[in-house]
Protein backbone atom coordinates (compact mmCIF):
# COMPACT_ATOMS: atom_id res chain seq x y z
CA UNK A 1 0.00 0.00 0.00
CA UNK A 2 1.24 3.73 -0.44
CA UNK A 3 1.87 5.59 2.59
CA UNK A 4 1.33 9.42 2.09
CA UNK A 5 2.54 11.81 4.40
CA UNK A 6 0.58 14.48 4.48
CA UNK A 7 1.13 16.17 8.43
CA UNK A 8 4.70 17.91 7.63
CA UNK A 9 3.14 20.54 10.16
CA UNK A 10 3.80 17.97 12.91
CA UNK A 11 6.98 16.94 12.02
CA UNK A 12 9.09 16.66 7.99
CA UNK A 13 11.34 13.83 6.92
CA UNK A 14 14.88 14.49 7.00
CA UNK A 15 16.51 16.03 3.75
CA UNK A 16 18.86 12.88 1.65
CA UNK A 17 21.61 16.09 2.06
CA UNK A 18 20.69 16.68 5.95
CA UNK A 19 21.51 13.05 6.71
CA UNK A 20 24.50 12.93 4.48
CA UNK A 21 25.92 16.10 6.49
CA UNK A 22 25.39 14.55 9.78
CA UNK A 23 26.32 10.62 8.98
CA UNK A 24 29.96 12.56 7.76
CA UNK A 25 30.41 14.22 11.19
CA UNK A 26 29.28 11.76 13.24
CA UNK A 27 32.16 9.88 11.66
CA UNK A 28 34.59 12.50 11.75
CA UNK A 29 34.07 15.28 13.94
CA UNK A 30 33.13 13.83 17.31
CA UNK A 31 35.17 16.02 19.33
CA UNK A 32 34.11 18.28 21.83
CA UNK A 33 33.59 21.75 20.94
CA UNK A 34 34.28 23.30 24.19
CA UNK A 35 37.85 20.95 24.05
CA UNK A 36 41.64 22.73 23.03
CA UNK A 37 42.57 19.83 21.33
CA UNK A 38 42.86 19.69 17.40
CA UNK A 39 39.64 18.03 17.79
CA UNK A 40 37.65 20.29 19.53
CA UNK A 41 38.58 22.92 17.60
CA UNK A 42 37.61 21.39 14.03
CA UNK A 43 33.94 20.67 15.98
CA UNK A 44 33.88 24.28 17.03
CA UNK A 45 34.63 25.58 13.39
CA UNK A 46 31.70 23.54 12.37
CA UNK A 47 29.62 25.09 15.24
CA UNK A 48 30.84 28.55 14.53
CA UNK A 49 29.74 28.09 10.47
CA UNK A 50 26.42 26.57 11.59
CA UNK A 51 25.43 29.38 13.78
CA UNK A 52 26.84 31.76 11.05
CA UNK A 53 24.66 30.01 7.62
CA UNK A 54 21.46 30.34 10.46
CA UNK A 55 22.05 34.00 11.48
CA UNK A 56 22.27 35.15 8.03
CA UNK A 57 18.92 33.69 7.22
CA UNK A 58 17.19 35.72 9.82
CA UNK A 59 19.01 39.24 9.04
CA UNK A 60 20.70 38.37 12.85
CA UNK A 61 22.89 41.34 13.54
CA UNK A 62 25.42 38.97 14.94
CA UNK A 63 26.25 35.20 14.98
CA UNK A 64 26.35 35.23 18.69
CA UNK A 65 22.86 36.42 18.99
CA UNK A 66 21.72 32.27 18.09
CA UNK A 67 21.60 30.08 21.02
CA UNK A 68 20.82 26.57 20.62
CA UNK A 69 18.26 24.74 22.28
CA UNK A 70 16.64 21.38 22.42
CA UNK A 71 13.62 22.54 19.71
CA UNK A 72 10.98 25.06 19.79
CA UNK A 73 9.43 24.28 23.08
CA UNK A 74 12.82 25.14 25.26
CA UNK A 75 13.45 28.08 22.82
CA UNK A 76 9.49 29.62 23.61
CA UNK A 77 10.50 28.56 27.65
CA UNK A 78 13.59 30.21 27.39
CA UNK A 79 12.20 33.14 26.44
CA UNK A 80 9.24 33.41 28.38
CA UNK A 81 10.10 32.49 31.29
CA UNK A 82 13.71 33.84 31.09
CA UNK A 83 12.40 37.76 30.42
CA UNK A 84 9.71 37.19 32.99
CA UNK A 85 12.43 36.18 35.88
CA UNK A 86 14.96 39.07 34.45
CA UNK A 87 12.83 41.76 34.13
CA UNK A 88 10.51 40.78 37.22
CA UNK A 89 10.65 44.03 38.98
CA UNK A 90 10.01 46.40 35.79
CA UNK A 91 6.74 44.60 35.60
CA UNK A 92 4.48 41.30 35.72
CA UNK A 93 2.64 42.08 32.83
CA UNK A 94 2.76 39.86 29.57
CA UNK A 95 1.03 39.91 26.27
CA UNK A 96 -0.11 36.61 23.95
CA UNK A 97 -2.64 34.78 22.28
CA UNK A 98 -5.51 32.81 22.38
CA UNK A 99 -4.16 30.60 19.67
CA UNK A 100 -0.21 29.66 20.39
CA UNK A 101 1.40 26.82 20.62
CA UNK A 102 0.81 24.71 24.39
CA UNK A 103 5.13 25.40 24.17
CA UNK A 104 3.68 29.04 25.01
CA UNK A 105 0.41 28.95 26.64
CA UNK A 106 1.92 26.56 29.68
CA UNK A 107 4.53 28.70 30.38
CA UNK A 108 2.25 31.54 30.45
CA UNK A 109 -0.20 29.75 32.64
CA UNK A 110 2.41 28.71 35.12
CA UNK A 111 3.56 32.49 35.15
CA UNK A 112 -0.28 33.30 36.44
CA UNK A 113 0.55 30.93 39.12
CA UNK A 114 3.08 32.28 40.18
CA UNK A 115 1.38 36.22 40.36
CA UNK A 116 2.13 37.08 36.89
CA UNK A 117 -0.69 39.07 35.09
CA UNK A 118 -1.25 37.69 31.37
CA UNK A 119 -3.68 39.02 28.65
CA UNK A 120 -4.79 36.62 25.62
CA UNK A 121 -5.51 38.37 22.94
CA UNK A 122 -8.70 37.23 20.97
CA UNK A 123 -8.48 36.23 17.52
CA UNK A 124 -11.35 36.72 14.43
CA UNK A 125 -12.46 33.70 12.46
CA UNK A 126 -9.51 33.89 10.53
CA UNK A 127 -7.19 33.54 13.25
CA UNK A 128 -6.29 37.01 13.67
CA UNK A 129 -5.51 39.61 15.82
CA UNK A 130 -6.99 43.05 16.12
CA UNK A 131 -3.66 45.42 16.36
CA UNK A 132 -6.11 47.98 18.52
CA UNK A 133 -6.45 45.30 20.72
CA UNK A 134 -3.01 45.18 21.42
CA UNK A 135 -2.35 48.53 21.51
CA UNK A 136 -5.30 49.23 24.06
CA UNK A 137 -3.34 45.99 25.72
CA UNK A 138 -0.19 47.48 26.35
CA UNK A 139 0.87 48.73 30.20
CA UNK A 140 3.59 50.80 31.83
CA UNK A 141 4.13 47.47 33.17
CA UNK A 142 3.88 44.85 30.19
CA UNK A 143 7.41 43.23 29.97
CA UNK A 144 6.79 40.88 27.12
CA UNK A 145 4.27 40.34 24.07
CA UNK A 146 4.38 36.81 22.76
CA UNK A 147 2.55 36.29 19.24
CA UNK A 148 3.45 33.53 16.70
CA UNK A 149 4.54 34.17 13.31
CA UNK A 150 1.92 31.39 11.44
CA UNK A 151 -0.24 29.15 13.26
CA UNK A 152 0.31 25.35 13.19
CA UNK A 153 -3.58 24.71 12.95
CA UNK A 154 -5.19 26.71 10.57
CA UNK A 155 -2.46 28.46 9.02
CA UNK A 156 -2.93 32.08 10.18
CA UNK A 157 -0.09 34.34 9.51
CA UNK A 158 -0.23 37.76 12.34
CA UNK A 159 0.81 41.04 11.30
CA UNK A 160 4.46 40.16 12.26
CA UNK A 161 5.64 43.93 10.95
CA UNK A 162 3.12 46.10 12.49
CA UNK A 163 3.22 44.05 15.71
CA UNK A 164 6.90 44.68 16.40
CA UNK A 165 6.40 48.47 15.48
CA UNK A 166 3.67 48.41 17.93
CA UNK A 167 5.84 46.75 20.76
CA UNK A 168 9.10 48.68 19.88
CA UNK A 169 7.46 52.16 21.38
CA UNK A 170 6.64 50.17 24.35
CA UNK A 171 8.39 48.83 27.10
CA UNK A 172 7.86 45.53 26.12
CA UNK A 173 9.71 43.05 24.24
CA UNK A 174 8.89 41.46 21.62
CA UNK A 175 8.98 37.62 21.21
CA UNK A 176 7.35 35.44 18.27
CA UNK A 177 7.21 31.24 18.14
CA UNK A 178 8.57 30.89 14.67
CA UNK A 179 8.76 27.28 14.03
CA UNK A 180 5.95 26.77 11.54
CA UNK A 181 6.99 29.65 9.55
CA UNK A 182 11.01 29.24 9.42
CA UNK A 183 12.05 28.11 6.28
CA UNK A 184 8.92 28.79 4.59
CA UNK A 185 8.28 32.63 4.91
CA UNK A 186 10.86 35.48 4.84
CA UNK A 187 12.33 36.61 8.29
CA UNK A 188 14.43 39.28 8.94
CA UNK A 189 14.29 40.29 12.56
CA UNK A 190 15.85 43.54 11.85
CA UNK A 191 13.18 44.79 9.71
CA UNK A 192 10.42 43.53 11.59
CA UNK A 193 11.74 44.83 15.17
CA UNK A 194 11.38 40.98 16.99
CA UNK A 195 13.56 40.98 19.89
CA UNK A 196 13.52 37.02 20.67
CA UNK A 197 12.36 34.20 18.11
CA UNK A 198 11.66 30.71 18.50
CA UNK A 199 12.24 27.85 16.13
CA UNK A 200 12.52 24.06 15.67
CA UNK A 201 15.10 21.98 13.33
CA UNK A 202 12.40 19.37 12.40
CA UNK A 203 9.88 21.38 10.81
CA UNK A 204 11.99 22.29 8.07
CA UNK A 205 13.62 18.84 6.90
CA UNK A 206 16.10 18.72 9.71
CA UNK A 207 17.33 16.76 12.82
CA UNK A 208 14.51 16.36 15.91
CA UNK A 209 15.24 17.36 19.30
CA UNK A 210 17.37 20.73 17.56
CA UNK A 211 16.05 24.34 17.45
CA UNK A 212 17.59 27.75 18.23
CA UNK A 213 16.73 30.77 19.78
CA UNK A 214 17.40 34.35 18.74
CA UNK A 215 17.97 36.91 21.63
CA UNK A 216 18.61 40.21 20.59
CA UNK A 217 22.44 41.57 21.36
CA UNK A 218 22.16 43.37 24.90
CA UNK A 219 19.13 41.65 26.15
CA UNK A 220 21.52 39.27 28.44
CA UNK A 221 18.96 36.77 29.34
CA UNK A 222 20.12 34.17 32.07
CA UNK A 223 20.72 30.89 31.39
CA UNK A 224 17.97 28.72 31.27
CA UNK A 225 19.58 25.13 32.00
CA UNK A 226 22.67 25.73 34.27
CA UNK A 227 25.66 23.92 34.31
CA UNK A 228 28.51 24.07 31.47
CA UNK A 229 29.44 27.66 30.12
CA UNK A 230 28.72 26.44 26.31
CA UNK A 231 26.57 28.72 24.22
CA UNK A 232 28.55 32.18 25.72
CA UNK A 233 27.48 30.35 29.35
CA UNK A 234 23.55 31.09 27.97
CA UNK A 235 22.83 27.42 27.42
CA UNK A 236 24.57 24.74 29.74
CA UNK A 237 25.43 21.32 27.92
CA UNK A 238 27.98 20.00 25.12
CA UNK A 239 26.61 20.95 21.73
CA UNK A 240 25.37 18.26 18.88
CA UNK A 241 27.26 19.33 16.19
CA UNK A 242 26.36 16.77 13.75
CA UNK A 243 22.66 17.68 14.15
CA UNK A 244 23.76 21.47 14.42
CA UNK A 245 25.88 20.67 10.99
CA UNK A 246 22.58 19.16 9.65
CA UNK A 247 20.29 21.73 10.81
CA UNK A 248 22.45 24.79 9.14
CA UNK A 249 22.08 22.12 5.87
CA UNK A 250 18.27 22.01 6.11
CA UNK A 251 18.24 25.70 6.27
CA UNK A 252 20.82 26.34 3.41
CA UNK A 253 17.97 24.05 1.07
CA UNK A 254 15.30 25.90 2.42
CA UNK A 255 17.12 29.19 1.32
CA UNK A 256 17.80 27.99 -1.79
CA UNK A 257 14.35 26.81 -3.24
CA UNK A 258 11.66 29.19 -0.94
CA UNK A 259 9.73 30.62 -3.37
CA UNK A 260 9.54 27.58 -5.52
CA UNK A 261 8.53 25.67 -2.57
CA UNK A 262 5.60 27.87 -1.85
CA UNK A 263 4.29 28.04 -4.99
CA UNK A 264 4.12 24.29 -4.62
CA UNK A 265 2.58 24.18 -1.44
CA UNK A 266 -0.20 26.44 -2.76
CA UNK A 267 -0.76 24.76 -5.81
CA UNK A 268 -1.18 21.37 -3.97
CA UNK A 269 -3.48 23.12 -1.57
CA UNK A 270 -5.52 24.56 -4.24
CA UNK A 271 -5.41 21.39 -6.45
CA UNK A 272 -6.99 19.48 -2.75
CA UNK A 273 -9.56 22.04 -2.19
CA UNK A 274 -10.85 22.16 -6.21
CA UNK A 275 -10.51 18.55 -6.45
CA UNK A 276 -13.05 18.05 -3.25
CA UNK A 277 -15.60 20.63 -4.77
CA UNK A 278 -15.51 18.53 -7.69
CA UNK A 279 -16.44 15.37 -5.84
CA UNK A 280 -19.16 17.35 -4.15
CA UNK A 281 -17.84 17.11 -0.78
CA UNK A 282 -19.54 19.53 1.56
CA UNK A 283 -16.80 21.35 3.15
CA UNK A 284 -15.59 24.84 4.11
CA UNK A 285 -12.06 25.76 4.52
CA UNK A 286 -11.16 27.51 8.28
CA UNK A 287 -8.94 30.49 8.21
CA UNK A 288 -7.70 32.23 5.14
CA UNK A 289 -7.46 31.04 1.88
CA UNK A 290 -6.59 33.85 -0.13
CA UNK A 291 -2.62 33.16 -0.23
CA UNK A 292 -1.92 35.20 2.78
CA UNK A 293 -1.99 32.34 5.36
CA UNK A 294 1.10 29.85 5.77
CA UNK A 295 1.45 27.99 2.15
CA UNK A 296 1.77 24.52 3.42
CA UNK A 297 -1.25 24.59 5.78
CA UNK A 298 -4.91 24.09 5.09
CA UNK A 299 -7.56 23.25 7.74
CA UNK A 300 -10.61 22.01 6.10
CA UNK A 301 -14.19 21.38 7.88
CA UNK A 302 -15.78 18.65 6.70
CA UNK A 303 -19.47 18.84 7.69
CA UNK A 304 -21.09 16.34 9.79
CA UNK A 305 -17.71 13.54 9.98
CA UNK A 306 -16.23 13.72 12.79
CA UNK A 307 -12.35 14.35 13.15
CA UNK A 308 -11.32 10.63 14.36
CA UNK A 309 -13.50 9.02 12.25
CA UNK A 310 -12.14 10.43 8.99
CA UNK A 311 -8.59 10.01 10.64
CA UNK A 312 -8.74 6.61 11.06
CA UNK A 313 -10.15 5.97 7.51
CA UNK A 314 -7.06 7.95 6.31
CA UNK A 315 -4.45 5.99 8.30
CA UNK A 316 -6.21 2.69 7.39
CA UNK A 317 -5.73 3.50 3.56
CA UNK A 318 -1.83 4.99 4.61
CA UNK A 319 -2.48 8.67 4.46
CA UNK A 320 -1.36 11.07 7.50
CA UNK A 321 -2.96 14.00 8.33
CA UNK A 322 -4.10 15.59 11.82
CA UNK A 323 -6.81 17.31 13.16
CA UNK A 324 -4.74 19.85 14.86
CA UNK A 325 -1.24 20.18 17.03
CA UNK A 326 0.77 16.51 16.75
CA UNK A 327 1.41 17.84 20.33
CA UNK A 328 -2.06 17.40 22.05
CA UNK A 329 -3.36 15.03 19.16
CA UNK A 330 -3.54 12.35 21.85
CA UNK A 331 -5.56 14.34 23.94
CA UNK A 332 -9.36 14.50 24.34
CA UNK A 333 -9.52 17.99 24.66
CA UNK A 334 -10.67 20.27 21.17
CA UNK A 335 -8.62 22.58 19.44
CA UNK A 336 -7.79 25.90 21.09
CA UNK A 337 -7.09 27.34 18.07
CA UNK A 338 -10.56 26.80 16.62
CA UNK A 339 -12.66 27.08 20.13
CA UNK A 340 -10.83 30.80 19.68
CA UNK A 341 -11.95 31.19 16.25
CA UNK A 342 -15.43 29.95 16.20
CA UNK A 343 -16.46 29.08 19.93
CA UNK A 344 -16.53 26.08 21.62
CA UNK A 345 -19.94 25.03 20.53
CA UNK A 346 -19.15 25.24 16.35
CA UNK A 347 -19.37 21.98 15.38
CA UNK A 348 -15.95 22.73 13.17
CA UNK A 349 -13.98 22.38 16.39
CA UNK A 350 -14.73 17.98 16.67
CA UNK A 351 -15.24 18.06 12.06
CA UNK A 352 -11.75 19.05 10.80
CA UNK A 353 -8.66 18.06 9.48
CA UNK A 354 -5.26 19.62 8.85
CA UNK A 355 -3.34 18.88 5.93
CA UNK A 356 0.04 20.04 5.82
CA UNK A 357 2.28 19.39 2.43
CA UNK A 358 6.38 19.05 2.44
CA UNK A 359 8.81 19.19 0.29
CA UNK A 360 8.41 15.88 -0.64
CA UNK A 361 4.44 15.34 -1.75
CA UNK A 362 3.12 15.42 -5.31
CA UNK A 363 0.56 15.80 -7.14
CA UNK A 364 -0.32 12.33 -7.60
CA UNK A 365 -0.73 11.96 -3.82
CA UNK A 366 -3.16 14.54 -3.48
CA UNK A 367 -5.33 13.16 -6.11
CA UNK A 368 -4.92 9.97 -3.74
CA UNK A 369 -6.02 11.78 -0.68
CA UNK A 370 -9.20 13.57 -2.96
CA UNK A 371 -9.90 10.06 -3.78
CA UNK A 372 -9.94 8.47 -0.25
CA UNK A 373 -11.51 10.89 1.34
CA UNK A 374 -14.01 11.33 -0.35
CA UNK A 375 -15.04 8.02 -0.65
CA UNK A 376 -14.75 8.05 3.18
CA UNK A 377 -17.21 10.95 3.30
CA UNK A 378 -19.60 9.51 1.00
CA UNK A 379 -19.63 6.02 2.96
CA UNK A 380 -20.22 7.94 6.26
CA UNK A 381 -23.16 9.94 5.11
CA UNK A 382 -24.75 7.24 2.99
CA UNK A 383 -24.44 5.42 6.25
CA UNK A 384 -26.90 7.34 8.43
């Protein structure tokens, strides 16, 4: 049977290239990159060009402003909970979303425990914010305003720009979870005023348990794991530089091909959604379909099927998809993201699915997924 992967918003296979780079370091450049010997120093070169090929694709100011982390979930903590310690007595006020990642919103809601003050800003039925809201948001005392780049549900893409001009008359800073977004959309936190940005190797064809995390020169947030004095002493722990090697590879190939890949991702999107009209599927897409959402995304609403039940068709015929975060799939609980968009009692929240294309799908596996699904959907409805 062919398998099609089809959830590359949960997780992407590792690039042929990515695993060359790595297999070729693990062999020969195992040394320590803290260590004076010869071979610590040929690991630390490798280190040193890594964080160099990364800062460049984010318009970094200077190499040394890239820490790296374990993924996107230490790189969000980091930040959050790093700023909130530091800047403590300026102010215990902090800015989000209704609709981030959990990587954000449990940091956030063990802040509140702790006598933090957080506002979550509401989103509209396209998943996004309202920049009065955050302007009427903003205190004397808010120390932080956390707001993704593209949402890993729906798709949403915030107002990145106006959002860090916004913060950058404020005292706040200015963080944003990147990961769905790097290596798919243009970033350049210069431009765009972001003071701390979060993002995950494995999203974008590389090595799991890798991400970094940009910190603005002169922000001088404490270490967050404590021991070793590796990263300039602001991330304890001996470095993977074969994954760091392969994760400055998946980036270069994301560099390279960008705009060609999102021009595929839309054109398999568009080629799913036309293809389902034309099998008379009764569907509506959520969020934005208009090219201004994240290119790989689509979250589709698929009236009267439940989620798990069209899931578990997929998966029986080998097709992946989701019906929201790979983090909380396992859970019970709905989606967050589309309780905030269309209230807890739409019946969209329990009837859709998320498809999310890679680098690696065609054409010909869409037209597989039209063709499954909507067989599925037919046999369900015939069946009541």
């Amino acid at each position: 049977m062919e398998r099609i992967y089809a959830d590359n918003a949960g997780t992407t296979p590792m690039a042929a290239e990515v695993i060359e780079t790595m297999t070729e370091m693990m062999k020969n450049v195992f040394g320590n990159a803290s260590a004076v010997s010869s071979f610590g120093r040929e690991a630390r070169r490798v280190l040193d060009e890594s964080r160099h090929v990364i800062a460049e694709s984010i318009n970094a100011k200077s190499d040394n402003e890239i820490v790296f982390t374990s993924g996107g979930t230490e790189s969000d903590n980091t930040a959050i909970m790093q700023t909130a310690f530091l800047r403590r007595n300026e102010g215990r006020h902090i800015i989000t979303t209704a609709i981030e990642h959990e990587a954000v919103l449990k940091p956030m809601a063990f802040l509140e425990s702790q006598g933090y003050e957080v506002t979550y800003l509401s989103v509209d039925e396209n998943g996004i914010i309202d920049l009065n809201e955050l302007k009427d948001a903003l205190r004397d005392d808010t120390i932080l305003v956390s707001v993704m780049m593209g949402n890993n549900e729906v798709g949403s893409r915030q107002p990145i720009h106006e959002i860090g001009e916004i913060v950058s008359e404020s005292n706040a800073w200015f963080h944003t979870d990147c990961v769905q977004a790097y290596g798919i959309l243009d970033v350049d936190v210069q431009k765009d005023k972001i003071d701390l940005l979060s993002t995950s190797a494995h999203k974008l064809n590389g090595p799991k348990f890798l991400g970094f995390l940009y910190e603005r020169e002169g922000l001088n947030l404490k270490a967050y794991l404590r021991g070793g004095d590796q990263e300039l002493k602001r991330r304890a722990g001996t470095e993977n530089v074969p994954a760091i090697a392969g994760f400055a590879k998946a980036v270069e190939l994301a560099s390279a091909d960008k705009k060609e890949l999102r021009e595929k991702f839309q054109n398999l999107k568009k080629k799913l959604v036309e293809g389902l009209e034309h099998q008379g599927i009764d569907f509506e897409i959520n969020g934005l379909h208009d090219g201004s959402e994240l290119p790989q995304i689509v979250s589709l609403w698929f009236k009267g099927c439940q989620s798990d039940a069209l899931l578990t068709n997929l998966d029986l015929n080998g097709i992946a998809a989701s019906a929201g975060s790979a983090c909380t799939a396992g859970s019970l609980e709905p989606s967050h993201v589309l309780t905030a968009m269309y209230g807890k009692d739409s019946p969209k929240v329990s009837e859709s699915l998320r498809f999310s294309f890679g680098r690696y799908n065609t054409e010909e596996e869409v037209e597989r997924i039209i063709e499954v699904l909507s067989k599925t959907i037919k046999r369900i409805k015939k069946g009541r």
